[in-house]
Protein backbone atom coordinates (compact mmCIF):
# COMPACT_ATOMS: atom_id res chain seq x y z
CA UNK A 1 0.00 0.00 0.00
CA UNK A 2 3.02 2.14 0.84
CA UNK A 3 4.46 1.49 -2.71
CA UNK A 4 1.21 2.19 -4.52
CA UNK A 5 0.66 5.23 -2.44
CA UNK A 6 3.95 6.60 -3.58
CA UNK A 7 3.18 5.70 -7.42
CA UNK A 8 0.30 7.70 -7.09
CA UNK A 9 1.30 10.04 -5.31
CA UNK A 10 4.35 10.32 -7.77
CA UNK A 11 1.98 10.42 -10.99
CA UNK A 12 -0.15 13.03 -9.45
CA UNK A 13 2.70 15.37 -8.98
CA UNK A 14 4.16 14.84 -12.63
CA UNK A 15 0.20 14.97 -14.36
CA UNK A 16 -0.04 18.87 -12.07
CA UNK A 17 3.32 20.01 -13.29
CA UNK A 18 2.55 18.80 -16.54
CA UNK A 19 -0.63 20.85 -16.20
CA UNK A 20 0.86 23.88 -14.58
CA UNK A 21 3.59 23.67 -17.60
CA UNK A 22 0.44 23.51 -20.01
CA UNK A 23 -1.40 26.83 -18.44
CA UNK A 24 2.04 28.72 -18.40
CA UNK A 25 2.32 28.00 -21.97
CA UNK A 26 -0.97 29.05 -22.87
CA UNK A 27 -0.69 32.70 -20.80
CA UNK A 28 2.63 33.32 -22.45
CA UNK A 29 0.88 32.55 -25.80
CA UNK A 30 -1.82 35.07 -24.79
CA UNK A 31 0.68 37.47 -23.99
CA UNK A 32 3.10 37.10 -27.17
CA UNK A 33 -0.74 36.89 -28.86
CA UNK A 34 -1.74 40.32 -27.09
CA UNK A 35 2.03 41.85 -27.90
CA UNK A 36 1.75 41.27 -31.20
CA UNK A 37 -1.96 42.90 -31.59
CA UNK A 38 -0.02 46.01 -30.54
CA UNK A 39 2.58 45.98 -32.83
CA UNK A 40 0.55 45.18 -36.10
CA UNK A 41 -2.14 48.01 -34.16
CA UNK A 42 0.73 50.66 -34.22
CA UNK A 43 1.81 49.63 -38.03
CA UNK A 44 -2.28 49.62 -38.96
CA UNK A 45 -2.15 53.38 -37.58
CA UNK A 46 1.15 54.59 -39.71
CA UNK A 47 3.61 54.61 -37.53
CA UNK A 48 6.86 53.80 -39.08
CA UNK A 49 8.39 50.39 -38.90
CA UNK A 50 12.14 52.17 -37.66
CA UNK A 51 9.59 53.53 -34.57
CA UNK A 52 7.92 50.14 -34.00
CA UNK A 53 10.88 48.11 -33.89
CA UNK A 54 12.98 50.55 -31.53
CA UNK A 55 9.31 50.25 -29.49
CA UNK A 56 9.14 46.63 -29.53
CA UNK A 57 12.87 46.22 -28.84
CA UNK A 58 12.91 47.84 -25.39
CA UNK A 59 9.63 46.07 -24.32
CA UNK A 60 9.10 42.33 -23.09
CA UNK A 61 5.60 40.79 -23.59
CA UNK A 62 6.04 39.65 -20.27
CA UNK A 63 5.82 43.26 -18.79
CA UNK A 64 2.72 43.56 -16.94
CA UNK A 65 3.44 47.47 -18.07
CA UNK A 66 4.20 47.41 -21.52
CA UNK A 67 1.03 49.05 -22.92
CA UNK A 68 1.68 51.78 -20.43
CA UNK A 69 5.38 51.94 -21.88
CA UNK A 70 4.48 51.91 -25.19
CA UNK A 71 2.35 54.78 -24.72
CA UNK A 72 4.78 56.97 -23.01
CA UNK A 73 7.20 55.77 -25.64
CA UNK A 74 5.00 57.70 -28.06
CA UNK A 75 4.11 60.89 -25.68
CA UNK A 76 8.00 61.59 -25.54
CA UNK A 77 8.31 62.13 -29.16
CA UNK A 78 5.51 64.85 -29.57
CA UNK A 79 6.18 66.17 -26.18
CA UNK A 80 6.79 70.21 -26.61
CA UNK A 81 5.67 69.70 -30.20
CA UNK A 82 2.69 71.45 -30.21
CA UNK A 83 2.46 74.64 -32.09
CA UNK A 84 1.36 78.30 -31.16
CA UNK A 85 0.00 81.01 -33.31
CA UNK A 86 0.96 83.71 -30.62
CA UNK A 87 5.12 82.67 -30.65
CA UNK A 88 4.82 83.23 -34.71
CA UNK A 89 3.12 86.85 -34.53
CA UNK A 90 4.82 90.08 -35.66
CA UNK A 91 4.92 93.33 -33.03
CA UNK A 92 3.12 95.31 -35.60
CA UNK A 93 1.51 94.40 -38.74
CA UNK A 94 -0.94 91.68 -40.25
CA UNK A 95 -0.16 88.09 -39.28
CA UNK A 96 0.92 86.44 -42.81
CA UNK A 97 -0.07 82.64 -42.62
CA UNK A 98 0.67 80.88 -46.36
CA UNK A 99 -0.86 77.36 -46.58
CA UNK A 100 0.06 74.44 -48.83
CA UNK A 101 -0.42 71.05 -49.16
CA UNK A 102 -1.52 68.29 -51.84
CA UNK A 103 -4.86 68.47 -53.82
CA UNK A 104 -7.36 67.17 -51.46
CA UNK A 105 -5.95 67.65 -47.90
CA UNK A 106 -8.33 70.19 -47.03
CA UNK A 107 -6.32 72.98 -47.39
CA UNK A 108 -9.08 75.44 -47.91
CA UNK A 109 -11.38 74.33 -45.57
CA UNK A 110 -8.80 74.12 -42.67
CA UNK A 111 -8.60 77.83 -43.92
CA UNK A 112 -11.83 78.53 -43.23
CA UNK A 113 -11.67 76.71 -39.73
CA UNK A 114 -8.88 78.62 -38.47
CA UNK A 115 -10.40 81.84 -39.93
CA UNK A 116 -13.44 81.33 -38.01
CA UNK A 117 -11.57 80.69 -34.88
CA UNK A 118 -9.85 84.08 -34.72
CA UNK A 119 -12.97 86.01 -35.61
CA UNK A 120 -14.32 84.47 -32.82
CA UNK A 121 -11.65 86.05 -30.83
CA UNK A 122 -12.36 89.30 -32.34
CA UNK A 123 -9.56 89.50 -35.09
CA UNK A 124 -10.04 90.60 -38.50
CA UNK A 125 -9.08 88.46 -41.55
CA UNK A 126 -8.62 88.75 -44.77
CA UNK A 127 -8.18 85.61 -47.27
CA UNK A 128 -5.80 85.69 -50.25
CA UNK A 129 -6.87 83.40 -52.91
CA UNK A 130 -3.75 82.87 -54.96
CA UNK A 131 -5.32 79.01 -55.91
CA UNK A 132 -5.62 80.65 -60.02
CA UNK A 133 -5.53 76.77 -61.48
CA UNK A 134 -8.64 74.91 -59.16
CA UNK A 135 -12.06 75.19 -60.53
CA UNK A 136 -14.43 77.37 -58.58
CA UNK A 137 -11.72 77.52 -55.84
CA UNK A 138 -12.13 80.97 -55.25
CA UNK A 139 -15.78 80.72 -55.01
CA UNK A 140 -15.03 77.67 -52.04
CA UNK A 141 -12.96 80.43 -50.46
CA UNK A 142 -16.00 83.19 -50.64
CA UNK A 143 -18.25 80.19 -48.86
CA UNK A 144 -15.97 80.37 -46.31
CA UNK A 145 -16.75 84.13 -45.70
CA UNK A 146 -19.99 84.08 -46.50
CA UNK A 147 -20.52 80.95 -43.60
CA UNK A 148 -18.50 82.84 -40.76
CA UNK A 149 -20.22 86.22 -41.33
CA UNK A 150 -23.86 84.00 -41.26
CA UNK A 151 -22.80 82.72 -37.71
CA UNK A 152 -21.43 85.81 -36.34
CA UNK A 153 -22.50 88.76 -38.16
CA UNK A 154 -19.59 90.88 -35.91
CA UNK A 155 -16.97 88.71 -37.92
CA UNK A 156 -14.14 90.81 -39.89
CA UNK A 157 -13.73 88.36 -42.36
CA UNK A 158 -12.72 89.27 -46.47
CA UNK A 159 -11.71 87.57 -49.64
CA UNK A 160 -9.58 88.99 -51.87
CA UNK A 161 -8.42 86.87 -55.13
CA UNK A 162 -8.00 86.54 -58.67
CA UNK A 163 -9.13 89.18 -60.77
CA UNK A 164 -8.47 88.01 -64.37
CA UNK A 165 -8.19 84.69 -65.82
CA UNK A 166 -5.15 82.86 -65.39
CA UNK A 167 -3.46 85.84 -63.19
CA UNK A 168 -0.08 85.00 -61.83
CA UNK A 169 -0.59 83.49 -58.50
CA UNK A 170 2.30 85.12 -56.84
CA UNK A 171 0.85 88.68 -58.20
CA UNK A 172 -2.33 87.83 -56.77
CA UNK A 173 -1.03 87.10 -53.32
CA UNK A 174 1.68 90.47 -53.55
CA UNK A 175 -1.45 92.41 -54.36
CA UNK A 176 -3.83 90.92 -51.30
CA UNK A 177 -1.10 91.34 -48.42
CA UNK A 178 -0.81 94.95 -49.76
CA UNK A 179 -4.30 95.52 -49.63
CA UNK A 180 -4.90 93.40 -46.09
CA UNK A 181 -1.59 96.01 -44.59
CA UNK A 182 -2.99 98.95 -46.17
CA UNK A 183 -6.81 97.95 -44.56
CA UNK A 184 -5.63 97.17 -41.35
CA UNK A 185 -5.73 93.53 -41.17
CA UNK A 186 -4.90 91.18 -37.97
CA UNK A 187 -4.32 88.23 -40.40
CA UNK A 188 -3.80 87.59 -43.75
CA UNK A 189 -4.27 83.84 -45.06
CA UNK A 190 -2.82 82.60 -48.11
CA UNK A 191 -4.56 80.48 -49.89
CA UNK A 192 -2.29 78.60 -53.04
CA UNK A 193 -3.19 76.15 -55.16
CA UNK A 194 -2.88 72.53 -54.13
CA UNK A 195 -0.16 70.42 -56.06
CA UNK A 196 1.37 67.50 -55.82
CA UNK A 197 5.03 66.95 -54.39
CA UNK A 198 6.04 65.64 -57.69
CA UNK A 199 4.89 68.35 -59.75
CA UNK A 200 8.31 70.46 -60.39
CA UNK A 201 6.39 73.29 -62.07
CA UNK A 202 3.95 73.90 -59.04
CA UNK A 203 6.59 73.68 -56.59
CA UNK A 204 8.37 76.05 -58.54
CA UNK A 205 5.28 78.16 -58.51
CA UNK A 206 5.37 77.46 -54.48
CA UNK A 207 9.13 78.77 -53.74
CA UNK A 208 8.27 82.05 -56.40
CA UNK A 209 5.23 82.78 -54.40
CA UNK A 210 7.67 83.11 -51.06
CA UNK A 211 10.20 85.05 -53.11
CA UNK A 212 7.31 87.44 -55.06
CA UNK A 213 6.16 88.71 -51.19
CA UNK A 214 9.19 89.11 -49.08
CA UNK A 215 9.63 91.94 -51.24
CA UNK A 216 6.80 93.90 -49.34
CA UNK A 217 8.66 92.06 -46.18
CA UNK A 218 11.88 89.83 -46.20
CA UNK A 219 9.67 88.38 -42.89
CA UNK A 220 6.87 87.44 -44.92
CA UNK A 221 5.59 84.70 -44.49
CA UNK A 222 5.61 84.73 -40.72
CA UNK A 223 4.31 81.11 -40.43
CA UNK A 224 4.31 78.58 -43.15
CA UNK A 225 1.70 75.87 -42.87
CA UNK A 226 1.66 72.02 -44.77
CA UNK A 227 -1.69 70.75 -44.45
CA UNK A 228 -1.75 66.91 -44.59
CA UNK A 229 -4.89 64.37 -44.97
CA UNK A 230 -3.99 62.38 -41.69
CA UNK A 231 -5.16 59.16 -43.65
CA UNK A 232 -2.04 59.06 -46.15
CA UNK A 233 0.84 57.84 -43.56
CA UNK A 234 3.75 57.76 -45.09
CA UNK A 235 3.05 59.65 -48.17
CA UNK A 236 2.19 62.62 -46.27
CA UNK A 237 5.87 62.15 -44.67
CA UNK A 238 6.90 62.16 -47.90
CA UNK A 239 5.16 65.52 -48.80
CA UNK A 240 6.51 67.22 -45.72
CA UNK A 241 9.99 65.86 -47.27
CA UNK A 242 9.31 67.56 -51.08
CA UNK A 243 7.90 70.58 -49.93
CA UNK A 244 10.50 71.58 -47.77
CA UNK A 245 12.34 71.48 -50.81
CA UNK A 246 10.32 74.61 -52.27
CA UNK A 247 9.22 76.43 -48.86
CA UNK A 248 9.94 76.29 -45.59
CA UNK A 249 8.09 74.07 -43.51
CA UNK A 250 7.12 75.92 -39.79
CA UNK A 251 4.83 73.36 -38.69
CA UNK A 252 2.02 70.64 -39.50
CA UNK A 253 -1.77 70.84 -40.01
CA UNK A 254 -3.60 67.51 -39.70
CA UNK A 255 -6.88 66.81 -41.68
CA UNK A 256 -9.62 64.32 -41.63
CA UNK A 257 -8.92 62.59 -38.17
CA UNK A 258 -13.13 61.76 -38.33
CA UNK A 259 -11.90 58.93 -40.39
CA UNK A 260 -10.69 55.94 -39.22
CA UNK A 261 -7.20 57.25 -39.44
CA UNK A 262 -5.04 57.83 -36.42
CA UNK A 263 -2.55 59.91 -38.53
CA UNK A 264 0.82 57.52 -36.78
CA UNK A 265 2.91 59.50 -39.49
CA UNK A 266 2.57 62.97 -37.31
CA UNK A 267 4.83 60.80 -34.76
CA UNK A 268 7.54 60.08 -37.88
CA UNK A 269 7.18 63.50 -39.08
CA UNK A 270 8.12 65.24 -35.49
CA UNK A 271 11.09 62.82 -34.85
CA UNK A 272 12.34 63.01 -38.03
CA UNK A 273 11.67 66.54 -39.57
CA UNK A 274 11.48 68.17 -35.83
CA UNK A 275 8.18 69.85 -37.09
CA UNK A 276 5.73 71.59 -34.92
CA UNK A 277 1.98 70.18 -35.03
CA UNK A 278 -0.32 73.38 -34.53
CA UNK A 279 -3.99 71.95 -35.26
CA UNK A 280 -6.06 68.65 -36.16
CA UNK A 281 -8.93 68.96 -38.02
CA UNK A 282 -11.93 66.92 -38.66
CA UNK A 283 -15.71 67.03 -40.14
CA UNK A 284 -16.79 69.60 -41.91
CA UNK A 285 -17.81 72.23 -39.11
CA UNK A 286 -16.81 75.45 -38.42
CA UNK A 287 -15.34 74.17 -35.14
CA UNK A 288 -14.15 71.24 -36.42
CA UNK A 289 -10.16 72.53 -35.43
CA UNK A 290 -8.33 71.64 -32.45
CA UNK A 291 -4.93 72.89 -30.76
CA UNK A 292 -2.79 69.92 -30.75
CA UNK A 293 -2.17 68.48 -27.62
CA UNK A 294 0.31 65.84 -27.29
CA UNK A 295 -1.30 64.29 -24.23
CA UNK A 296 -4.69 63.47 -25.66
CA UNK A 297 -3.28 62.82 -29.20
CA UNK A 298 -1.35 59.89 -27.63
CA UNK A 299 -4.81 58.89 -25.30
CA UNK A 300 -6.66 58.63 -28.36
CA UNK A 301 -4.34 57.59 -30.76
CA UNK A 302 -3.68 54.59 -28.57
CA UNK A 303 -7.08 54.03 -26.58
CA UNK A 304 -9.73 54.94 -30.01
């Protein structure tokens, strides 16, 4: 009985290590499982593979903490990274804010956003619409107006544009910063045409622009804006790359974010261009603009 007790007792300890062996496996298969989600989560949301590795590299799916990790992983790259209107802002003199970016980023309407924002403040603004190649572009620009002054009748809001067919976009934009110093403007917004990176002749067009009104100013422009569609990833790290070419590059403008985009190329963009992020945009409202903040980018990048 002694001996058979022992046998059992002996079987019974190798079947509950054999067991115990069996659950460990399983957990560190639901943790590898887990870890993994995260990684193919980040690449889903355009982060950069050089980001994701150095990420993934530092952090053990056996850290209780790693999500937490990961996320301040992210936080210290756009830490400090957030734009301000106010640091760009000359002592005296309209505010000159050019704006460029690929067709379809929402260039214009981030325009009329921001436009609406500062009226609501109480500054004036007047719109320079130098896009002379878009269809009807200048009458999307007028909209613009015509919505802010229809919400707040107090608004100082104008357009002034093309006057002629075909008129040299750089005249058009000497001849509206002339007119918004001479009226008395807080801001002037330049509106340009939208182009691709890889069209030489309209980034040539671009860099002529800058040239044609720094000779009313060698400041001008005080704050150059790219406006990027937040759902491209890594081509709109590429734009940022080809436009800096043509124009300098003060900071970021990030469209569409009511998509299912997460825009993980802003994150690229700051650590590799050092640029500054100054709004996100998304829908179609007036209000539909926020300050960057790199706190609650991160919370919803990584918790949405």
């Amino acid at each position: 009985m002694a001996i058979f007790a022992t046998k059992l007792s002996a079987k019974l300890s190798t079947k509950a290590n054999r067991n115990t062996s069996q659950m460990a496996s399983v957990s560190n298969k639901i943790k590898v499982s887990a870890f993994e989600q995260v990684e193919n989560a980040l690449i889903n949301a355009d982060v950069e593979w050089e980001i994701v590795e150095k990420i993934l590299s530092s952090i053990s799916p056996s850290d209780s903490q790693y999500k937490t990790k990961i996320k301040q992983y992210l936080l210290n790259i756009v830490e400090g990274q957030a734009g301000n209107l106010s640091n760009y802002k000359p002592s005296s003199g309209p505010f000159v804010l050019l704006f460029f970016g690929v067709n379809g980023s929402g260039k214009t309407t981030t325009i009329g956003k921001l436009s609406w924002l500062l009226t609501q403040g109480g500054e004036s603004v007047l719109l320079a619409g130098c896009d002379t190649f878009r269809t009807a572009a200048t009458e999307q620009l007028q909209g613009w107006v015509d919505k802010i002054s229809a919400s707040n009748p107090l608004a100082k809001i104008k357009m002034d544009g093309m006057r002629k067919p075909a008129e040299d976009p750089a005249a058009v934009c000497y001849r509206a910063i002339k007119k918004g110093i001479d009226e008395g403007f807080d801001n002037i917004f330049i509106d340009t045409s939208g182009r691709l990176h890889t069209n030489q002749n309209l980034m040539e067009e671009l860099a002529k622009i800058t040239r044609v009104i720094k000779k009313l100013d060698p400041t001008l422009p005080h704050l150059s804006l790219i406006v990027i569609d937040g759902s491209n990833g890594t081509s709109a790290v590429r734009q940022v790359e080809d436009f800096s070419k043509f124009a300098h590059i003060d900071g970021i403008i990030a469209t569409k974010l009511d998509s299912s985009s997460k825009a993980g190329a802003i994150f690229t963009i700051v650590k590799k261009y050092h640029k500054k992020i100054f709004f996100l945009g998304n829908g179609e409202s007036l209000s539909g603009l926020t300050p960057f903040s790199p706190q609650s980018f991160v919370d919803n990048f990584f918790e949405g």
